[in-house]
C-alpha atoms as a PDB file:
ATOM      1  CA  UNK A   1     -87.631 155.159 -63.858  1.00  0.00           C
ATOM      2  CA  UNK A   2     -88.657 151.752 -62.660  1.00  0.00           C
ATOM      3  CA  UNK A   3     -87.953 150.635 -58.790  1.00  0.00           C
ATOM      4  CA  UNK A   4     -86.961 147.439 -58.309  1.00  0.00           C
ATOM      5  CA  UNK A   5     -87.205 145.462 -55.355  1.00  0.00           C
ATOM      6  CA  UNK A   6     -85.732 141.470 -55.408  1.00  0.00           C
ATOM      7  CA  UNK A   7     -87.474 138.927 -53.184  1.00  0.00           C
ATOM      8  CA  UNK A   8     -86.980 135.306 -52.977  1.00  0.00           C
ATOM      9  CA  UNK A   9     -89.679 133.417 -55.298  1.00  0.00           C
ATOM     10  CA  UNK A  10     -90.528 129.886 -53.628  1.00  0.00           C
ATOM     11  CA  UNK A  11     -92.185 126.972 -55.524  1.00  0.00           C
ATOM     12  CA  UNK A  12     -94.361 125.572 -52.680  1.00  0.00           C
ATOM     13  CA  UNK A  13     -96.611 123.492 -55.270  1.00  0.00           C
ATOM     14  CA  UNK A  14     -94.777 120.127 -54.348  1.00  0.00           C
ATOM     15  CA  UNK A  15     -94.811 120.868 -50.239  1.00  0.00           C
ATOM     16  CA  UNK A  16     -98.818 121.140 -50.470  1.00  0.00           C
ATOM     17  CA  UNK A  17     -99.000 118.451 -52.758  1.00  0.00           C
ATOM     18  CA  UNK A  18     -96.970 116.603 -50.338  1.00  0.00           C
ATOM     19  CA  UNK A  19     -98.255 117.383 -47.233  1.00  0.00           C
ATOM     20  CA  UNK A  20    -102.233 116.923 -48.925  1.00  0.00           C
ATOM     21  CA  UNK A  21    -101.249 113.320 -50.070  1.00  0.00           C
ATOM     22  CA  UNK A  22    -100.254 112.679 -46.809  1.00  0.00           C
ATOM     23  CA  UNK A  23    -103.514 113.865 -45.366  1.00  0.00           C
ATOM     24  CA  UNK A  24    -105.467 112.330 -48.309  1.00  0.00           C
ATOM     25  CA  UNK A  25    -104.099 108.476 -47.063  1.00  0.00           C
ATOM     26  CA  UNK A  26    -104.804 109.673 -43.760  1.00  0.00           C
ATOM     27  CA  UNK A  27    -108.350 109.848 -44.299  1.00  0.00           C
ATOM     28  CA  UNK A  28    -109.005 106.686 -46.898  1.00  0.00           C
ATOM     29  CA  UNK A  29    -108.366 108.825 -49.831  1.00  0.00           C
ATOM     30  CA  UNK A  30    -106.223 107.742 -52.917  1.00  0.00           C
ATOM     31  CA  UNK A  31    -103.148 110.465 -53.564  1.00  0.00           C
ATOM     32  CA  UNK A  32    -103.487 113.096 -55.992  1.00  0.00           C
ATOM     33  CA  UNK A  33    -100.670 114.516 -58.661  1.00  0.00           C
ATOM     34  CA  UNK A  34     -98.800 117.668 -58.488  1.00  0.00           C
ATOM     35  CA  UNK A  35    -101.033 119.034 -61.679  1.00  0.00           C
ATOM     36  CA  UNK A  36    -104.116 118.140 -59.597  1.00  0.00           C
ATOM     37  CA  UNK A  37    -102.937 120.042 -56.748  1.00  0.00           C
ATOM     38  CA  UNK A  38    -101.597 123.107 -58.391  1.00  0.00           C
ATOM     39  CA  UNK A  39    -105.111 123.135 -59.904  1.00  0.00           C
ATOM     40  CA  UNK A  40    -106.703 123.368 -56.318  1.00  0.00           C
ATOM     41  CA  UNK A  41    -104.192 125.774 -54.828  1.00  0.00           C
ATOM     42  CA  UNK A  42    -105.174 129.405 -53.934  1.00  0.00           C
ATOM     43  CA  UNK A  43    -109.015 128.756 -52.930  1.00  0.00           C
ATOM     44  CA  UNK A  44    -108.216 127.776 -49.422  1.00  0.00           C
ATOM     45  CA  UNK A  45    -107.150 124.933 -47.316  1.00  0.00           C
ATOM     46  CA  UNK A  46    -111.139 123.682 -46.875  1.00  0.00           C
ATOM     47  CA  UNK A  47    -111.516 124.132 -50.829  1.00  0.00           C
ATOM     48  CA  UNK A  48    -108.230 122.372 -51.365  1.00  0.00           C
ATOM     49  CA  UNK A  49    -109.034 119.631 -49.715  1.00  0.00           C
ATOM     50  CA  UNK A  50    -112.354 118.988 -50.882  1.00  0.00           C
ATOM     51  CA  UNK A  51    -111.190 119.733 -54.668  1.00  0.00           C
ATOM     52  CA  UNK A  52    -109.100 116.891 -54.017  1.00  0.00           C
ATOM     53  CA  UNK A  53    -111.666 114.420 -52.145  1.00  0.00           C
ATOM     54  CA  UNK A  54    -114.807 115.356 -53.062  1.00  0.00           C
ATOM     55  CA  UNK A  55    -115.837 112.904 -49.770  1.00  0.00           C
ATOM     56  CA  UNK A  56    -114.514 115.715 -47.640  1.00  0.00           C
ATOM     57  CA  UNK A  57    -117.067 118.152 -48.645  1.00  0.00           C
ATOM     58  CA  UNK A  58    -120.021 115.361 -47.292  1.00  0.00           C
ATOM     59  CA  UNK A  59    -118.287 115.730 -43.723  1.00  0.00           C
ATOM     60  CA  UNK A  60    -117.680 118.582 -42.161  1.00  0.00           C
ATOM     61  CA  UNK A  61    -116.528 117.499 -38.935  1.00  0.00           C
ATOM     62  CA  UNK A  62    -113.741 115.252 -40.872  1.00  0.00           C
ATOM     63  CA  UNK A  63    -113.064 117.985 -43.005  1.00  0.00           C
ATOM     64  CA  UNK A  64    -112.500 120.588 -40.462  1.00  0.00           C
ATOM     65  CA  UNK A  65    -110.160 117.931 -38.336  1.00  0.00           C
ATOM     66  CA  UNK A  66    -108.220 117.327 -42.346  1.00  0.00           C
ATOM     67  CA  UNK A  67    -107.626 121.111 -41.909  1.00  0.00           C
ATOM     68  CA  UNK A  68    -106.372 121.373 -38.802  1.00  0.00           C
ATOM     69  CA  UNK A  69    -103.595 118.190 -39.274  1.00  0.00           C
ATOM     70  CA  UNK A  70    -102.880 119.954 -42.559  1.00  0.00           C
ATOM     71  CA  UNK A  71    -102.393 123.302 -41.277  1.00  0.00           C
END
């Protein structure tokens, strides 16, 4: 016998892409596409981020303030 249990399945892919673009132009950076993103997702905010503007990984202190505002 298999248990079942339902849940609600969310597609959050275009929220981060979103809410990354809007950090991205923030910080100088040009916008990246939702296959871009979805490529970076599931590493981390910091590794997001950087995946997407390789600039952020040559500044820490801008990087960590990017996480925070995207967070």
């Amino acid at each position: 016998r298999v248990l079942f249990r339902s849940g609600t399945l969310v597609d959050t892919a275009p929220d981060i892409a979103h809410y990354a673009n809007v950090i991205l132009a923030d910080y100088g950076y040009a916008p990246c596409g939702l296959r871009e993103v979805k490529g970076a997702i599931g590493k981390g905010v910091h590794e997001l981020l950087k995946g997407l503007a390789p600039g952020f990984g040559q500044n820490p202190e801008k990087l960590e303030r990017a996480v925070v505002e995207f967070r």
